[in-house]
Structure formats: structure tokens, C-alpha cells
C-alpha atoms as a PDB file:
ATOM      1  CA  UNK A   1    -125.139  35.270  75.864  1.00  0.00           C
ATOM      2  CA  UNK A   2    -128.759  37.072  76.038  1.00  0.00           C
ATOM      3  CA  UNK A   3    -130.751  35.299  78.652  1.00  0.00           C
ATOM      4  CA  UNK A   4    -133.974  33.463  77.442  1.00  0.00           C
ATOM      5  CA  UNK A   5    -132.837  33.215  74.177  1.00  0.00           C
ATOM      6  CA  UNK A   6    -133.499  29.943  72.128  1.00  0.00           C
ATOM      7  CA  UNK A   7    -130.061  28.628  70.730  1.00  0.00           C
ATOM      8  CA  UNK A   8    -129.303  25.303  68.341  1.00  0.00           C
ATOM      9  CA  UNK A   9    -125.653  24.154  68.549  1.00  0.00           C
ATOM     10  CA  UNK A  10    -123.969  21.466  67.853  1.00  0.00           C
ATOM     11  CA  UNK A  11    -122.466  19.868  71.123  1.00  0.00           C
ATOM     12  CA  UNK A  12    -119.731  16.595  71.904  1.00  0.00           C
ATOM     13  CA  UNK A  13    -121.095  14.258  74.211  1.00  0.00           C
ATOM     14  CA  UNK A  14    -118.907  12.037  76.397  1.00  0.00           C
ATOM     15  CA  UNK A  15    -120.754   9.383  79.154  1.00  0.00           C
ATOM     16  CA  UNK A  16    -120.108   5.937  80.440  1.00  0.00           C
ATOM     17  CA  UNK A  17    -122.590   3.314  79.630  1.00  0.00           C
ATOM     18  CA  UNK A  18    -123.448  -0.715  80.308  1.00  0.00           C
ATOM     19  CA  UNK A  19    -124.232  -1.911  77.034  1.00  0.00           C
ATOM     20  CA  UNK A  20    -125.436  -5.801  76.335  1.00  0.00           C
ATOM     21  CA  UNK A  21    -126.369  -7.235  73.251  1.00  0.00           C
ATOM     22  CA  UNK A  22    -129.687  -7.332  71.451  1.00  0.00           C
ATOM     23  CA  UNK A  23    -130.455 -10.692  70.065  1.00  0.00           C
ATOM     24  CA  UNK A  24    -134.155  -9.942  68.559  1.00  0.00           C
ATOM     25  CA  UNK A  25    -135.873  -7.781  65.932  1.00  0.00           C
ATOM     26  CA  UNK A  26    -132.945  -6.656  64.557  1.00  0.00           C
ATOM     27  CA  UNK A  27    -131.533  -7.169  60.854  1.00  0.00           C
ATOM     28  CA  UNK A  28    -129.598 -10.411  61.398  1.00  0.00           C
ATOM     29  CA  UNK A  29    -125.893 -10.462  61.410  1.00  0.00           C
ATOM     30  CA  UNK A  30    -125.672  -7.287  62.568  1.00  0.00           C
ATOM     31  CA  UNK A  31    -124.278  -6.247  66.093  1.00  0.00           C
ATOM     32  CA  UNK A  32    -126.586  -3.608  67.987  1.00  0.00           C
ATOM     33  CA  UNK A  33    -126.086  -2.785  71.386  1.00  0.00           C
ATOM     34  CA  UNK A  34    -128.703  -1.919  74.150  1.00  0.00           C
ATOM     35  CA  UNK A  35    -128.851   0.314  76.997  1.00  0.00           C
ATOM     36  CA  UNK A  36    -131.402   0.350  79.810  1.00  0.00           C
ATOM     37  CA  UNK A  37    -130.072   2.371  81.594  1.00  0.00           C
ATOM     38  CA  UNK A  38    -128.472   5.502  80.018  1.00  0.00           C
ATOM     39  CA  UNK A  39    -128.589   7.310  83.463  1.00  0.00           C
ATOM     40  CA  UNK A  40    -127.178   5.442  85.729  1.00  0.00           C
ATOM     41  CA  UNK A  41    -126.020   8.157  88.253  1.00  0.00           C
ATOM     42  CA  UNK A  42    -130.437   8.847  88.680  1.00  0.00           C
ATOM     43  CA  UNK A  43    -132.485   5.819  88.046  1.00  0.00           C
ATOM     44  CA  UNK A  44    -130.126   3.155  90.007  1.00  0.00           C
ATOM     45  CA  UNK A  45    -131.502   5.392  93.081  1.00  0.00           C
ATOM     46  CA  UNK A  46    -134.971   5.959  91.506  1.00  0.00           C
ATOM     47  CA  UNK A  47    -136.908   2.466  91.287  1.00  0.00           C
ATOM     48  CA  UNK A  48    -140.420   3.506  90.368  1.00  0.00           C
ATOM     49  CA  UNK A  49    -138.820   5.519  87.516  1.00  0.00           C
ATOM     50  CA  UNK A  50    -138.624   3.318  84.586  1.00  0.00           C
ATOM     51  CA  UNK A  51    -135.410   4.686  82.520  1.00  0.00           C
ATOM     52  CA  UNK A  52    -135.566   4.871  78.493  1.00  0.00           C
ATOM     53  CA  UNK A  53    -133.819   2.852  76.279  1.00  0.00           C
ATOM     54  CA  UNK A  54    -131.016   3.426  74.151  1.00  0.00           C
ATOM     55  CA  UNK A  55    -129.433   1.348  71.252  1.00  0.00           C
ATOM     56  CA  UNK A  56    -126.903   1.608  69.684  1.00  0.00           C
ATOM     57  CA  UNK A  57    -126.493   0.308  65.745  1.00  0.00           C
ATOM     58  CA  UNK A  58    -122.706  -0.739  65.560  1.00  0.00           C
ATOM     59  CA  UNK A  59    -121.520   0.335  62.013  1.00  0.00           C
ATOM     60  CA  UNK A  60    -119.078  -0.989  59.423  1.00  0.00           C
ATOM     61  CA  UNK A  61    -116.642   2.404  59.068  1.00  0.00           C
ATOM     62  CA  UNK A  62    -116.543   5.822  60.832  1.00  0.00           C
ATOM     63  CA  UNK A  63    -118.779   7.743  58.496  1.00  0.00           C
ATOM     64  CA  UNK A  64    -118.687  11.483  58.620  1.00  0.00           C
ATOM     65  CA  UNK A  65    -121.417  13.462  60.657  1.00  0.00           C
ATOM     66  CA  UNK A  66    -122.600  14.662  56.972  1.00  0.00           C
ATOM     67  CA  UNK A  67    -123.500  11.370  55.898  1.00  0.00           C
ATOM     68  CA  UNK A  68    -125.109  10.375  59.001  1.00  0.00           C
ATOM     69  CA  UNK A  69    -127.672  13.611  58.969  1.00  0.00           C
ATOM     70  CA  UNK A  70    -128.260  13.006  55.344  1.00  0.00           C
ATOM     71  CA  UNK A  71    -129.174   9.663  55.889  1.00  0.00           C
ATOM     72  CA  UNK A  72    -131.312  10.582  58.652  1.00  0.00           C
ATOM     73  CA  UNK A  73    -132.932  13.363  56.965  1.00  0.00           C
ATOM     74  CA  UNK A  74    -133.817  10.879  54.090  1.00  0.00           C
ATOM     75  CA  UNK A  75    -135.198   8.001  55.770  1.00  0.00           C
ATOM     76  CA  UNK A  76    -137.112   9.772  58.565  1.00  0.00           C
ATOM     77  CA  UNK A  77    -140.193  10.855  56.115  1.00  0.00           C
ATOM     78  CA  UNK A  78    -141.032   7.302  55.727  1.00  0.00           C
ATOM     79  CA  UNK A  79    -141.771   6.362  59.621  1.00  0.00           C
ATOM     80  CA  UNK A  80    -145.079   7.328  61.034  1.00  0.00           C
ATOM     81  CA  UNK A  81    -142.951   7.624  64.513  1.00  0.00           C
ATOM     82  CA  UNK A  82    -140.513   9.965  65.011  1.00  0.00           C
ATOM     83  CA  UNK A  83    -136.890   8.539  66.268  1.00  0.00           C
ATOM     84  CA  UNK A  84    -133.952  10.633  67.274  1.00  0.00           C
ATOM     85  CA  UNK A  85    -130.667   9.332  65.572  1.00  0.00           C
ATOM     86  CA  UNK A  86    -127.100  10.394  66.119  1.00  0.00           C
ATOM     87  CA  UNK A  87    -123.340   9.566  65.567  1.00  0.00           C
ATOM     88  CA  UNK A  88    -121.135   8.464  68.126  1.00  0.00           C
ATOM     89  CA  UNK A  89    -118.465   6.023  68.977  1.00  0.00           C
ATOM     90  CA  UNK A  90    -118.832   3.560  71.570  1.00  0.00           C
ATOM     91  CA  UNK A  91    -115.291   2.464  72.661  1.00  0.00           C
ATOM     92  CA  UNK A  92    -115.107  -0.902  74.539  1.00  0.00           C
ATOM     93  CA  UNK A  93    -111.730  -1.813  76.437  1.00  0.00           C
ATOM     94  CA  UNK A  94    -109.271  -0.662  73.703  1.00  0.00           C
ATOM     95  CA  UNK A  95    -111.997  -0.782  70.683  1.00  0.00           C
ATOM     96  CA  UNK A  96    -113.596   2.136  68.901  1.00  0.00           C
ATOM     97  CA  UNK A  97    -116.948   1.489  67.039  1.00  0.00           C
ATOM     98  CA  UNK A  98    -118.289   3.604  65.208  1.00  0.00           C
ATOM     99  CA  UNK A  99    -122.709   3.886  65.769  1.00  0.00           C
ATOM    100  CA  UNK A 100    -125.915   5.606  65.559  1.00  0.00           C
ATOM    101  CA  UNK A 101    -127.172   6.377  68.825  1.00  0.00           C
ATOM    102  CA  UNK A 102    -130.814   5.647  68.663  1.00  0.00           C
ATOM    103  CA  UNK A 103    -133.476   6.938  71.217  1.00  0.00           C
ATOM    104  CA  UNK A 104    -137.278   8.032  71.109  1.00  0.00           C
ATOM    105  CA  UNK A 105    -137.695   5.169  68.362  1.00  0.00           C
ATOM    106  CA  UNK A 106    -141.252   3.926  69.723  1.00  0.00           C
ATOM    107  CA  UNK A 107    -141.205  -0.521  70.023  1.00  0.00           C
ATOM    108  CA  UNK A 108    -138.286  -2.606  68.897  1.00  0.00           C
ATOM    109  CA  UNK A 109    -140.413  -3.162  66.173  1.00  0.00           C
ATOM    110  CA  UNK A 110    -139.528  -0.827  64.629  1.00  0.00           C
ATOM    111  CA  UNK A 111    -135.411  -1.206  65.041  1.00  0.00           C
ATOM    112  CA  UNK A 112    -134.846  -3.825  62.103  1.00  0.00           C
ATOM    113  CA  UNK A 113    -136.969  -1.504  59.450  1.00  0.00           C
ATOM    114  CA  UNK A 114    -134.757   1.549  60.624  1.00  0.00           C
ATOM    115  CA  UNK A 115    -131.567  -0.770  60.089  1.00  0.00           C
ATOM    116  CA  UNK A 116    -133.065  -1.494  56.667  1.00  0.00           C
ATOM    117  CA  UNK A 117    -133.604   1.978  55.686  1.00  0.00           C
ATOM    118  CA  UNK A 118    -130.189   3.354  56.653  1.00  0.00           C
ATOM    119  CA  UNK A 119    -128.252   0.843  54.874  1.00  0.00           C
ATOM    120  CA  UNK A 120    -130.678   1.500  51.674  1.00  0.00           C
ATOM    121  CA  UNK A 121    -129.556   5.369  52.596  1.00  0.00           C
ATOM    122  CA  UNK A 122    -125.531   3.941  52.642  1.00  0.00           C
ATOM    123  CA  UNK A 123    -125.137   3.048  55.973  1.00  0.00           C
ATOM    124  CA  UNK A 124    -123.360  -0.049  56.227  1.00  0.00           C
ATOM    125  CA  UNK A 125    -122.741  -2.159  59.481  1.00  0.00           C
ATOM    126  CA  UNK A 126    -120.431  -4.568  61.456  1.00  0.00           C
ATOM    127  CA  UNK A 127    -120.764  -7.510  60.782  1.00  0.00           C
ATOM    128  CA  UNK A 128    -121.594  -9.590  64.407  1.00  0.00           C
ATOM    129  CA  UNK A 129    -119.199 -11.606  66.597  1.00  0.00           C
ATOM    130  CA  UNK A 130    -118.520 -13.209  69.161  1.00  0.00           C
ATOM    131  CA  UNK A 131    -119.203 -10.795  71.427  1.00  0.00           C
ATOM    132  CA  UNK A 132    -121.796 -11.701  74.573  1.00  0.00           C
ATOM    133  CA  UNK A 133    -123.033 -10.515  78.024  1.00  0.00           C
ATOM    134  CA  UNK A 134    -122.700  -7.141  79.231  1.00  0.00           C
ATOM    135  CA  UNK A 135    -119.569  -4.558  78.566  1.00  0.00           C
ATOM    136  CA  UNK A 136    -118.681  -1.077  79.749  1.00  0.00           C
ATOM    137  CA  UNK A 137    -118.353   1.590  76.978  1.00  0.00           C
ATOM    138  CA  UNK A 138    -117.157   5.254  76.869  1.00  0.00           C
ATOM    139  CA  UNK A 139    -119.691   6.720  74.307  1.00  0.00           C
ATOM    140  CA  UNK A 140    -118.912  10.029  72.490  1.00  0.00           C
ATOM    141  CA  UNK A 141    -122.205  11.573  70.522  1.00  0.00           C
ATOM    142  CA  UNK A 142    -122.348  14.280  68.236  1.00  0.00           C
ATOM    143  CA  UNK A 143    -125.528  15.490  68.664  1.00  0.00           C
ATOM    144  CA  UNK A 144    -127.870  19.220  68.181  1.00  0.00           C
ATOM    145  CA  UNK A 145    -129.132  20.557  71.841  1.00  0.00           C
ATOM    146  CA  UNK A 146    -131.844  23.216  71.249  1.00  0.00           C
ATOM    147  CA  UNK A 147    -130.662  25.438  74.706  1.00  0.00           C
ATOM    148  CA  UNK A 148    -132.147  28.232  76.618  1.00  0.00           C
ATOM    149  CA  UNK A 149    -130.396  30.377  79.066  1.00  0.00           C
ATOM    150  CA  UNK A 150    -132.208  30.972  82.003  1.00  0.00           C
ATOM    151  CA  UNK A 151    -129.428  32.045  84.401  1.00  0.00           C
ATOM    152  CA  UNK A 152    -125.647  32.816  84.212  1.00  0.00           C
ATOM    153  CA  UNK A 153    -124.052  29.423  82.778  1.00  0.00           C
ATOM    154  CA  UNK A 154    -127.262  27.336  83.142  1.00  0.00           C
ATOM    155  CA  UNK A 155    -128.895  26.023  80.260  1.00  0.00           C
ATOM    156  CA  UNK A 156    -132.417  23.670  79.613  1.00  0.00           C
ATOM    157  CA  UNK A 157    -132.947  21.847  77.235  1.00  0.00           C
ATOM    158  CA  UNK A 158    -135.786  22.220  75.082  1.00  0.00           C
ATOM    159  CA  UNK A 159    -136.547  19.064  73.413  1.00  0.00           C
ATOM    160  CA  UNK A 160    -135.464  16.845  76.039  1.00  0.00           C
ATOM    161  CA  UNK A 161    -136.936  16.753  79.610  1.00  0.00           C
ATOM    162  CA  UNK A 162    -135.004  16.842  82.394  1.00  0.00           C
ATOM    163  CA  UNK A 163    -131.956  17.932  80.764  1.00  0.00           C
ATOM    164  CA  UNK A 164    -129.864  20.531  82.170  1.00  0.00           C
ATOM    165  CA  UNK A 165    -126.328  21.908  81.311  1.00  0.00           C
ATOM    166  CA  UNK A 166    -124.051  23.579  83.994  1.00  0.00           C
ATOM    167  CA  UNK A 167    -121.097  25.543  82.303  1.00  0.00           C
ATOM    168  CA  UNK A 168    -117.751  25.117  83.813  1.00  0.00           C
ATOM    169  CA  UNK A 169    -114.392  26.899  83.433  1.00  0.00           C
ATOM    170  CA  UNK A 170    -112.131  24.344  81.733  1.00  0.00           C
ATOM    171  CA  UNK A 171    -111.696  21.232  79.904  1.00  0.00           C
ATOM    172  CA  UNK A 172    -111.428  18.169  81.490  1.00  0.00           C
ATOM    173  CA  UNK A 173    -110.381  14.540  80.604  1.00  0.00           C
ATOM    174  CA  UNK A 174    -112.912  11.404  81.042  1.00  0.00           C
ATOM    175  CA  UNK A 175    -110.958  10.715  84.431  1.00  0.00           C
ATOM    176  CA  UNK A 176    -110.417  14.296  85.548  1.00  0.00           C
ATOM    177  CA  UNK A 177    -114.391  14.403  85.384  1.00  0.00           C
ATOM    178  CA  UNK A 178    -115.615  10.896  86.957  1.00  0.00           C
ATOM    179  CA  UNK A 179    -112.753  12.127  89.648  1.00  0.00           C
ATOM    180  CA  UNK A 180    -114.830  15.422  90.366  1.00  0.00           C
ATOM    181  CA  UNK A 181    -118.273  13.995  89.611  1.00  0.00           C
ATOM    182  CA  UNK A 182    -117.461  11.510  92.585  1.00  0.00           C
ATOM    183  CA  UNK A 183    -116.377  14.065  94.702  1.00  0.00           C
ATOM    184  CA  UNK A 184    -119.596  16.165  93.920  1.00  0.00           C
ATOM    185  CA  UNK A 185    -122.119  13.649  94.677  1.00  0.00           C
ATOM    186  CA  UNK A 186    -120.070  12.835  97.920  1.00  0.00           C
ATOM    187  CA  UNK A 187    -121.141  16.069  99.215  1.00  0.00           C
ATOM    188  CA  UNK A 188    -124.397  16.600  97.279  1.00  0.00           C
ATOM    189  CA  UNK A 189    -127.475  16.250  99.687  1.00  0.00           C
ATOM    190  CA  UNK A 190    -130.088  17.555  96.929  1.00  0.00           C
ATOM    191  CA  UNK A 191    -132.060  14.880  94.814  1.00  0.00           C
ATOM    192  CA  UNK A 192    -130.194  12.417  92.497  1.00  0.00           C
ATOM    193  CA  UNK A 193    -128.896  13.651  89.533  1.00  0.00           C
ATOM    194  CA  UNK A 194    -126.493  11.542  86.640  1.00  0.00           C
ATOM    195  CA  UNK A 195    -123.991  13.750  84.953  1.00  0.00           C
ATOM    196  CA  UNK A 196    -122.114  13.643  81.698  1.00  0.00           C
ATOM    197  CA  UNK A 197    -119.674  15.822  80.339  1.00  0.00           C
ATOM    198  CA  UNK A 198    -119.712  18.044  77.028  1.00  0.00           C
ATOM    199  CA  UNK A 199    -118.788  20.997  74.858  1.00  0.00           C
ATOM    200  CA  UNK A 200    -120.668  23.079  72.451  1.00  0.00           C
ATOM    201  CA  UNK A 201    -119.627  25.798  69.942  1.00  0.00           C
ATOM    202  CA  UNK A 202    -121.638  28.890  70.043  1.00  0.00           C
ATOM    203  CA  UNK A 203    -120.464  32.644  68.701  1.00  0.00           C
ATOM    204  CA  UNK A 204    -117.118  31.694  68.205  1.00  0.00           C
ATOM    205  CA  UNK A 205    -116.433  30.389  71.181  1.00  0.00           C
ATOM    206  CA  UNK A 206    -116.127  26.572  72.839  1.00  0.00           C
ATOM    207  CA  UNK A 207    -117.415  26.290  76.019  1.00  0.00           C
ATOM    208  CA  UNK A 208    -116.978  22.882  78.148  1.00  0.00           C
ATOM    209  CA  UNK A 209    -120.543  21.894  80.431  1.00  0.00           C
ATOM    210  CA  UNK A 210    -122.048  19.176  82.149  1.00  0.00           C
ATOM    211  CA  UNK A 211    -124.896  17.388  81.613  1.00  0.00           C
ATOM    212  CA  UNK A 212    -127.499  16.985  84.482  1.00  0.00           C
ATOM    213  CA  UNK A 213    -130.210  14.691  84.071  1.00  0.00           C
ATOM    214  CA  UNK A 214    -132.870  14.953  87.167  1.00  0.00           C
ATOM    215  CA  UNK A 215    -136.877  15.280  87.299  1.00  0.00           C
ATOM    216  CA  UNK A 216    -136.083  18.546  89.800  1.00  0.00           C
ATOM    217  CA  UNK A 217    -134.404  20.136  87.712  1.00  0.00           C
ATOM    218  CA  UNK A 218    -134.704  24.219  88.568  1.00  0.00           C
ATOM    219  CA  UNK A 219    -132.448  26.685  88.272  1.00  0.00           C
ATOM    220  CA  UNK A 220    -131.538  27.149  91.673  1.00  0.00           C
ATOM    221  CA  UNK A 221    -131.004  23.265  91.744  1.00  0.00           C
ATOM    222  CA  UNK A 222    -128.625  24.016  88.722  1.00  0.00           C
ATOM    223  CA  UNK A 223    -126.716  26.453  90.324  1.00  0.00           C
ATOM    224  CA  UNK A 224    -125.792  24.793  93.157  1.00  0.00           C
ATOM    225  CA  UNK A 225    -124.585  21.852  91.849  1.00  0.00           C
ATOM    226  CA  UNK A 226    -122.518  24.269  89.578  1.00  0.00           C
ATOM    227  CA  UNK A 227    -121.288  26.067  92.222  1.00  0.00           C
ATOM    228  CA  UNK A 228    -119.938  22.238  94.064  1.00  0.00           C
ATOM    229  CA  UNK A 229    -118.648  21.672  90.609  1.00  0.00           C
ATOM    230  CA  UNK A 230    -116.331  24.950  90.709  1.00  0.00           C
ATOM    231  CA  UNK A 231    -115.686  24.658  94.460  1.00  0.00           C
ATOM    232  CA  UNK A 232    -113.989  20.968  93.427  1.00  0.00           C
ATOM    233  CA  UNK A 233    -112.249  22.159  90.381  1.00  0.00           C
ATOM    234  CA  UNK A 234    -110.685  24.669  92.327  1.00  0.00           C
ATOM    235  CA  UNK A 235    -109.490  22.511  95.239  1.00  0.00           C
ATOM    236  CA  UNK A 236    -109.102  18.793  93.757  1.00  0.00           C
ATOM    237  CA  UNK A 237    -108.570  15.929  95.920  1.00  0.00           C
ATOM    238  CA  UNK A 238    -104.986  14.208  95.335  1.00  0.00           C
END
């Protein structure tokens, strides 16, 4: 990969999130989830740092990535503030729910108009239940990242601050990665940092990452997480 060089790819997503319920300004009948705090591994340690907000619309079917852009590309003229929408599944105990991931979407004012406007654009959703309180989710997003290279296997993100990507040699499952990413912050003295795990496509060619989230982000502070990363992959803990 040439170094400095912009890139657009389209990228899996995988990271564990506390989702609860939202009750208000919302299209009623409908079940949409909220997250306050889609980094837990950073702001739990960072108290002055308010984190954003995530929701999540719960939808009626899994609808394919196509329909989900075209939607979005239709609907997104009509609001004076721009929202970043994506698909994903959100998969609670042994359930899989299909969503859009919603972020950058302004007030909550504006969540039951968006609601409105997809389902105009053929979105349908699930139908509410029972379902209260607060529940732990594995959430998979498809999702663009606009990348630059700025050293071997270290990526920023352009359109998203404090996002960094650390490539790493081989794919792992959800537990092979919380079982590293434990053993990583163990013996991480730098600043706090949450991590998620990903893949993107680019020339051909899959390559598996993680996701750093941190405010310090540099790309020596990049690299030597990376290089704890590799030093655990190569000698995992039993």
C-alpha cells in the first residue's frame, strides 16, 4: 500500500456493546436501542469525556447492504443535519436483529422523523416487546472507513476522530480477540484506548485490523500497541 494515500473501503465491524431501550421520541411500537457508551474500553476510565451516542433502529428482516445505502442515499437530502447510518446486526443472547446503526444524528428529535423516512424509503421494523432494562449485544456493522496510511499497518481515519486501525496477521474469533485484548491492556501502561476488531477489502486482498479509539492517538502510540498485539498473538496465554 503507498503511504499517505487516501483509501475508501468497505470494512466488517465486530464490538461488544450495553444497549437499553429508548422509550421517547421514537415512532411508537417500534423497538430502538441506545448506547451511551459505544467505547467502553476509553470513557469508563475517562469521566470528564462525555461519550457519543449510538442507536440502534431494530428492523423487521435482514435487508441487504444495497437497500440500506439506497435508502440512505434517498432520505438524507431531506435533513438539514447530516446523520451517519449503517447496517449491522445486534445479536442478544442467542438472537440476531437485524439494524441501522445510527450516529452523528444531532437531538433525539430528530430520531422518530428519520424512522419515518426510512420506512417511506422501505425500511420496515420490529415490531416492540417485551423487552426492558439493559442487555449485552455483539454488534457486527458494515460500514465505509475513508483510511490513510501513515506508517507500515497503521491507518487514521479520516472522517472520524480518534479512530485508528492497527493491522494484524490473522483472523480471529470474537473470543480469540476479547482473550488478547485483555491480555494487551494488562500490560499496556500508555493512555486508555477501547478496541474493536475488523476486516476490510482493499486490492484484492482481506486484511483483518483493530480498531483503536483514543484522543492520543499518534502513530508511534499505534505502533506500539500493534507491536503488544503481535507479541500476544504469537505467545497466547492458555
Amino acid at each position: 500500500m503507498e503511504y499517505n494515500k487516501k483509501m475508501e473501503v468497505f470494512s466488517n465491524l465486530v464490538k461488544w456493546e450495553k444497549l437499553t431501550i429508548l422509550e421517547d421520541k421514537i415512532v411508537p411500537g417500534t423497538l430502538v436501542f441506545e448506547s451511551q457508551d459505544p467505547f467502553p474500553g476509553y470513557y469508563s476510565d475517562v469521566p470528564d469525556s462525555p461519550p457519543p451516542v449510538y442507536l440502534y433502529l431494530a428492523l423487521d428482516k435482514p435487508y441487504r447492504l444495497e437497500e440500506i445505502l439506497r435508502a440512505i442515499q434517498l432520505i438524507q437530502p431531506h435533513f438539514e443535519e447530516h446523520f451517519d447510518a449503517g447496517k449491522g446486526i445486534a445479536t442478544i443472547v442467542n438472537e440476531e436483529i437485524p439494524v441501522i446503526r445510527l450516529r452523528h444524528f444531532g437531538n433525539y428529535d430528530i430520531v422518530a422523523p428519520l424512522q419515518e423516512a426510512f420506512n417511506e424509503a422501505g425500511i420496515g421494523y420490529l415490531k416492540k416487546t417485551k423487552k426492558q432494562g439493559q442487555y449485552e449485544a455483539l454488534v457486527r456493522i458494515v460500514k465505509m472507513l475513508y483510511l490513510k496510511q501513515v506508517e507500515p499497518h497503521v491507518f487514521i481515519d479520516l472522517k472520524e476522530d480518534f479512530h485508528g486501525y492497527i493491522l494484524i496477521p490473522s483472523y480471529l474469533s470474537w473470543k480469540q480477540f476479547e482473550k488478547i485484548t485483555k491480555q494487551v491492556k494488562y500490560n499496556w501502561f500508555g493512555s486508555k484506548f477501547d478496541a474493536a476488531y475488523g476486516s476490510f477489502y482493499h486490492d484484492t486482498r482481506l486484511y483483518e485490523f483493530v480498531r483503536i479509539y483514543s484522543n492520543k492517538l499518534d502513530t508511534d502510540y499505534l505502533q506500539d500497541i500493534r507491536s503488544l498485539y503481535l507479541e500476544k498473538l504469537s505467545h497466547p496465554l492458555s
